[in-house]
PDB file of N, CA and C in Angstrom:
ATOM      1  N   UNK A   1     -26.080 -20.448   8.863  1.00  0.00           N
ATOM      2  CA  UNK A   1     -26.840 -19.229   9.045  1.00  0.00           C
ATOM      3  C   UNK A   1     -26.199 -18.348  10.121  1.00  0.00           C
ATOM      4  N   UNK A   2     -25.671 -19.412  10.845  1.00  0.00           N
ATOM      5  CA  UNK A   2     -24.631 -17.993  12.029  1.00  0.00           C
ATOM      6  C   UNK A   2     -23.708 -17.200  11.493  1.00  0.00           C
ATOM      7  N   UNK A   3     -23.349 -18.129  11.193  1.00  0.00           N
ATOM      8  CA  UNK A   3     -21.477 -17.655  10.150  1.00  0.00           C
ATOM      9  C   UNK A   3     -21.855 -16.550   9.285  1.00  0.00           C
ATOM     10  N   UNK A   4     -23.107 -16.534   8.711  1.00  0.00           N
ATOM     11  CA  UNK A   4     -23.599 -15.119   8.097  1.00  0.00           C
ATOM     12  C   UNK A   4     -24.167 -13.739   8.581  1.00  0.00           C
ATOM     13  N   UNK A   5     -25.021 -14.628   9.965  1.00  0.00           N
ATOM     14  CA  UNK A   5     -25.062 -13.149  10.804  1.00  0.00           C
ATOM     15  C   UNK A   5     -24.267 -12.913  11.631  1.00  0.00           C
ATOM     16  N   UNK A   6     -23.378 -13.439  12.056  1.00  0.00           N
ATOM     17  CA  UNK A   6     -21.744 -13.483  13.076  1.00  0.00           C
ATOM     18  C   UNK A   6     -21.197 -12.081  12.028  1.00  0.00           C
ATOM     19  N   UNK A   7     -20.766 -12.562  10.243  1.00  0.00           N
ATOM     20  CA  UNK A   7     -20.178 -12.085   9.128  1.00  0.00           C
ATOM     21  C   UNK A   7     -21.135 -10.582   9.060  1.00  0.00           C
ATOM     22  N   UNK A   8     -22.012 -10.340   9.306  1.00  0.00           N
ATOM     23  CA  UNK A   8     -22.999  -9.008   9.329  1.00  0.00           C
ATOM     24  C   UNK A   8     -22.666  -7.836  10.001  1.00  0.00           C
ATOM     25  N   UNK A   9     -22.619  -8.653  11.504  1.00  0.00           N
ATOM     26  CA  UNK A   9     -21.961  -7.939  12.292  1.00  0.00           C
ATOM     27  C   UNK A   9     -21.226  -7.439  12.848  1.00  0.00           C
ATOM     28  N   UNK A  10     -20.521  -7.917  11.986  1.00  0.00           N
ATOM     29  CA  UNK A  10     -18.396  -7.897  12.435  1.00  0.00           C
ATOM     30  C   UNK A  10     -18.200  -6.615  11.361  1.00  0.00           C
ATOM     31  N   UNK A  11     -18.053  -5.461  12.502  1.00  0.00           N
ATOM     32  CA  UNK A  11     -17.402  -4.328  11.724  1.00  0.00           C
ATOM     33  C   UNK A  11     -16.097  -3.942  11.624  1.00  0.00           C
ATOM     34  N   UNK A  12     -15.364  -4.577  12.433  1.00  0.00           N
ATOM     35  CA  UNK A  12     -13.729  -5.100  12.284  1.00  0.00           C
ATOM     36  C   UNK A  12     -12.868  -4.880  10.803  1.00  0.00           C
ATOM     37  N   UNK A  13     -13.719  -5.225   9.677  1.00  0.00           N
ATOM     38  CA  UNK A  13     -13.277  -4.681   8.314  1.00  0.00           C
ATOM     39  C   UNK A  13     -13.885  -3.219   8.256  1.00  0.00           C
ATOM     40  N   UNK A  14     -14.474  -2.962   8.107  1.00  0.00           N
ATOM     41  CA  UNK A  14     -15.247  -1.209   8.211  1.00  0.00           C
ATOM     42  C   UNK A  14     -14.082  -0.409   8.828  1.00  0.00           C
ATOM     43  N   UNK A  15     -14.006  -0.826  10.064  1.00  0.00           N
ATOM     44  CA  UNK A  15     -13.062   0.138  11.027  1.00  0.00           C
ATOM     45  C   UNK A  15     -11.573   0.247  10.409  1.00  0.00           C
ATOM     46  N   UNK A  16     -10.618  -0.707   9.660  1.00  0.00           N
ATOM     47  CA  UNK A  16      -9.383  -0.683   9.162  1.00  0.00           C
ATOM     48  C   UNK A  16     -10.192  -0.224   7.928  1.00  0.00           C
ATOM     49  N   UNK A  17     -10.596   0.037   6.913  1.00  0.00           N
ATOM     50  CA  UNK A  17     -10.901   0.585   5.941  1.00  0.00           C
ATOM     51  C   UNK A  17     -10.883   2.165   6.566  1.00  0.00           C
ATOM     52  N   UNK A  18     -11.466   2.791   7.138  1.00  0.00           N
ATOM     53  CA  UNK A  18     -11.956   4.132   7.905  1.00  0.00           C
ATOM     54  C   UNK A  18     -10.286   4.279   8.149  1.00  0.00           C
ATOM     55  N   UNK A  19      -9.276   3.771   9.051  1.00  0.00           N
ATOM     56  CA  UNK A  19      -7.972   3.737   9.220  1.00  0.00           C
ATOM     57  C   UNK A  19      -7.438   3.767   8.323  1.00  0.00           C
ATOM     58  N   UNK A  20      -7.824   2.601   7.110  1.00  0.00           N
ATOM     59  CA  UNK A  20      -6.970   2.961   5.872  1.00  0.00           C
ATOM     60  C   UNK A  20      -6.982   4.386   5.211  1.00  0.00           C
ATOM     61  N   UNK A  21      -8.394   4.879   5.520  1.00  0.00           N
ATOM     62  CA  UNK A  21      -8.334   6.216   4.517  1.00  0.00           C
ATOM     63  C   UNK A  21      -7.795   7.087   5.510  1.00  0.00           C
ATOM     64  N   UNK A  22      -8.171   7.038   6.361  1.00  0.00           N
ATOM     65  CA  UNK A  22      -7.777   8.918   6.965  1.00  0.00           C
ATOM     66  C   UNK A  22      -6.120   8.745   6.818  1.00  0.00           C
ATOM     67  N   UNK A  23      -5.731   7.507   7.084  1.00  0.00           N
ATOM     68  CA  UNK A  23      -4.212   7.084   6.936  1.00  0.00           C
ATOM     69  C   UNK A  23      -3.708   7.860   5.186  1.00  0.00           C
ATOM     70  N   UNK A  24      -4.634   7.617   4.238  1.00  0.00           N
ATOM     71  CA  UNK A  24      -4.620   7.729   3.082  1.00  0.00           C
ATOM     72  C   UNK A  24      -4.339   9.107   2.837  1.00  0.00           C
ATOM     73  N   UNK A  25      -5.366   9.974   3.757  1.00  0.00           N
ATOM     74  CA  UNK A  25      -5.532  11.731   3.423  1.00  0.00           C
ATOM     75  C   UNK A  25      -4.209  12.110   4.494  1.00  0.00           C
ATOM     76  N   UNK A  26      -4.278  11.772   5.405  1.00  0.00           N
ATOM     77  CA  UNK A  26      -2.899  12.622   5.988  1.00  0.00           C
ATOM     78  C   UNK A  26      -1.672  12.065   5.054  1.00  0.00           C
ATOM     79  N   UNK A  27      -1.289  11.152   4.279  1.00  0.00           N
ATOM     80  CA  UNK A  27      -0.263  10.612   3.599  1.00  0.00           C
ATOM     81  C   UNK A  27      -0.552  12.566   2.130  1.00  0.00           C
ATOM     82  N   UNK A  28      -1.798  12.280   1.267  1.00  0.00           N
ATOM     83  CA  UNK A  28      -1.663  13.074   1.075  1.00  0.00           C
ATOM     84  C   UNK A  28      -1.818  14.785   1.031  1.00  0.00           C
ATOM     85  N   UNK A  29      -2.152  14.903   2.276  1.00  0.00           N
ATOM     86  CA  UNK A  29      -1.650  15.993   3.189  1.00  0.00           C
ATOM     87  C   UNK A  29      -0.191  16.138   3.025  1.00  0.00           C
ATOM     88  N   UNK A  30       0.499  15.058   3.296  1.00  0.00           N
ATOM     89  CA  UNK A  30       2.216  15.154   3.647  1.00  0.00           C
ATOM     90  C   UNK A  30       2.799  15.769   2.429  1.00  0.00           C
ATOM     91  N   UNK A  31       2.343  15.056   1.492  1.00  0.00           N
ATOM     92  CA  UNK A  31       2.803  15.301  -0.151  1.00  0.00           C
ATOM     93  C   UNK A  31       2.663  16.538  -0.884  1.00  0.00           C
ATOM     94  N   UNK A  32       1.612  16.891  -0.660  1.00  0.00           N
ATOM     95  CA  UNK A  32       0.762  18.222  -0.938  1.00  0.00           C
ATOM     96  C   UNK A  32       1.606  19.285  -0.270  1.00  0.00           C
ATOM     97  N   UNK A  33       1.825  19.175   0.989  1.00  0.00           N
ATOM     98  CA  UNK A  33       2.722  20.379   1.341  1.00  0.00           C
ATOM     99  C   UNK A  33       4.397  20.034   1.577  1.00  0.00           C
ATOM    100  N   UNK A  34       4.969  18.572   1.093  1.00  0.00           N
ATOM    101  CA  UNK A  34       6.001  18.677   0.878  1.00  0.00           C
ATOM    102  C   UNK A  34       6.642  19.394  -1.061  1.00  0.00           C
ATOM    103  N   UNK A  35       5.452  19.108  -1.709  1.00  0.00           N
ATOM    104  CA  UNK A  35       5.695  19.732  -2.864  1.00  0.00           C
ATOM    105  C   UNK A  35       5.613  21.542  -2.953  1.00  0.00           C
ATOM    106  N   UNK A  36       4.599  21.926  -2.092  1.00  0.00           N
ATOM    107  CA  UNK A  36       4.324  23.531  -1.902  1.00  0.00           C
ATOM    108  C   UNK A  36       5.954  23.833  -1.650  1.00  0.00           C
ATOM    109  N   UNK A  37       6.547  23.856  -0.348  1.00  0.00           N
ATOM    110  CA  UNK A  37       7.509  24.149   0.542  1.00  0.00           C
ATOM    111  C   UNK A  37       8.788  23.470  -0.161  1.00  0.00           C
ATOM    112  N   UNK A  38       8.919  22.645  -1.136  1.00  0.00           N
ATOM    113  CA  UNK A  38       9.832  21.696  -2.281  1.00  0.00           C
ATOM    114  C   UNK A  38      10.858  22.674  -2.543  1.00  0.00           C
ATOM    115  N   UNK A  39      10.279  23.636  -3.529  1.00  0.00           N
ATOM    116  CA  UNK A  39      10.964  24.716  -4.059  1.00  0.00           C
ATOM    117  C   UNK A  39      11.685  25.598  -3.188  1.00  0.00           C
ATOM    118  N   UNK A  40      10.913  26.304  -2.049  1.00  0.00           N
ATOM    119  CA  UNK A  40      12.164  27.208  -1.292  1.00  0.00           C
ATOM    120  C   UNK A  40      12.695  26.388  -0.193  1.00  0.00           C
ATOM    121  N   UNK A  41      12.438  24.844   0.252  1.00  0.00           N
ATOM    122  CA  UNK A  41      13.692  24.489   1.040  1.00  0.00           C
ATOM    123  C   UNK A  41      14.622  24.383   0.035  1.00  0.00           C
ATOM    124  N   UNK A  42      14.620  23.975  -0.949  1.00  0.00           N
ATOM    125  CA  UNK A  42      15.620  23.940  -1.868  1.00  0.00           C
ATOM    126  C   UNK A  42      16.731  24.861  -1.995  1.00  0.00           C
ATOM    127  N   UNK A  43      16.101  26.356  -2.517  1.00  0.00           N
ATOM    128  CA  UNK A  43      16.672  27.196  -2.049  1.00  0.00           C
ATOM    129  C   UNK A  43      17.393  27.686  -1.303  1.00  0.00           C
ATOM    130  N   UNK A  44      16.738  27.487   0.008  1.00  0.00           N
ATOM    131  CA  UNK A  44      17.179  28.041   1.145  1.00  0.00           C
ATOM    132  C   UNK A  44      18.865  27.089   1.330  1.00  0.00           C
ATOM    133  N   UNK A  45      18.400  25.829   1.114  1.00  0.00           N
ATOM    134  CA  UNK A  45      19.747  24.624   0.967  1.00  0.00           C
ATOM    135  C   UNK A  45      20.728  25.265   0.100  1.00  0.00           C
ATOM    136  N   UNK A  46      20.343  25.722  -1.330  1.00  0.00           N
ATOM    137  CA  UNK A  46      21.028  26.152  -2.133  1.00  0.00           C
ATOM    138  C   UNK A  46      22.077  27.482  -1.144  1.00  0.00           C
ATOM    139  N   UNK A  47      21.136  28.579  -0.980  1.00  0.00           N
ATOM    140  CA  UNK A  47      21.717  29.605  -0.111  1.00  0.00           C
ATOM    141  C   UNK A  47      23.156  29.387   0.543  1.00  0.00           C
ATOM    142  N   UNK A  48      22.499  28.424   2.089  1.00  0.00           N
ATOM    143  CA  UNK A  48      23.501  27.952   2.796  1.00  0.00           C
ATOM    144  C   UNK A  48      24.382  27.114   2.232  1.00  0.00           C
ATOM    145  N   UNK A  49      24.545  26.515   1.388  1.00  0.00           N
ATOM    146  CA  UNK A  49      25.695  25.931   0.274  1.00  0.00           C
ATOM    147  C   UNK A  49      26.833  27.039  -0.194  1.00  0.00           C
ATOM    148  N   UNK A  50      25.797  27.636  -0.525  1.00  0.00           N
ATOM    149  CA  UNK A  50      26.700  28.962  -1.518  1.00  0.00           C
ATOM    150  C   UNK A  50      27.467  29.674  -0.417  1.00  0.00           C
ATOM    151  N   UNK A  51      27.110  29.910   0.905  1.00  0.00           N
ATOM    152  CA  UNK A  51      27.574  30.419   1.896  1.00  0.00           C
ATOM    153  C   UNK A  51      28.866  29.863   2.794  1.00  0.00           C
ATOM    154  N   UNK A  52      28.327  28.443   2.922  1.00  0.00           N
ATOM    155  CA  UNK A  52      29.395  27.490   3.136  1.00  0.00           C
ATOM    156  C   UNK A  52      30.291  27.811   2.478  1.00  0.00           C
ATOM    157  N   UNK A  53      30.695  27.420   1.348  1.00  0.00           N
ATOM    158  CA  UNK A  53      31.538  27.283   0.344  1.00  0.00           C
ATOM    159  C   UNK A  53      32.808  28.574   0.143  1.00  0.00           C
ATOM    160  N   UNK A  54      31.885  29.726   0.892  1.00  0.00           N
ATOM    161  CA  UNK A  54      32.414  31.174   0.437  1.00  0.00           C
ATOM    162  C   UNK A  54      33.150  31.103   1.987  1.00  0.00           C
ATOM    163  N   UNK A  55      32.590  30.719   3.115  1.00  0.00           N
ATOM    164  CA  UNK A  55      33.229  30.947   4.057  1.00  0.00           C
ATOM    165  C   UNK A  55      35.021  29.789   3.780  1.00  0.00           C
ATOM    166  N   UNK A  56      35.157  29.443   3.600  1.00  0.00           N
ATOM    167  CA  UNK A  56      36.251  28.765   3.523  1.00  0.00           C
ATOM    168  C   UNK A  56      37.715  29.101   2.938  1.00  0.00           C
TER     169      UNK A  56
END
């Protein structure tokens, strides 16, 4: 009967779950605006390539 209310009160799993998610939303936070911004770093890479290349 302890081992079950000891097991009740132990919020120790709760708290890494709560960690797991916000861990979860800033992950896709990261994604979300590495796909927005995807396309013109690309670009911009492309640019300075093309520039490189010409300076030589």
């Amino acid at each position: 009967m302890k081992t079950l209310k000891s097991f009740i009160k132990d919020e120790s799993g709760a708290t890494a779950i709560e960690y797991g998610l916000i861990a979860a939303l800033i992950a896709v936070g990261i994604i979300a605006a590495a796909s927005a911004l995807g396309g013109q770093l690309s670009a911009l890479f492309g640019r300075i390539s093309t520039r490189l290349s010409r300076a030589r």
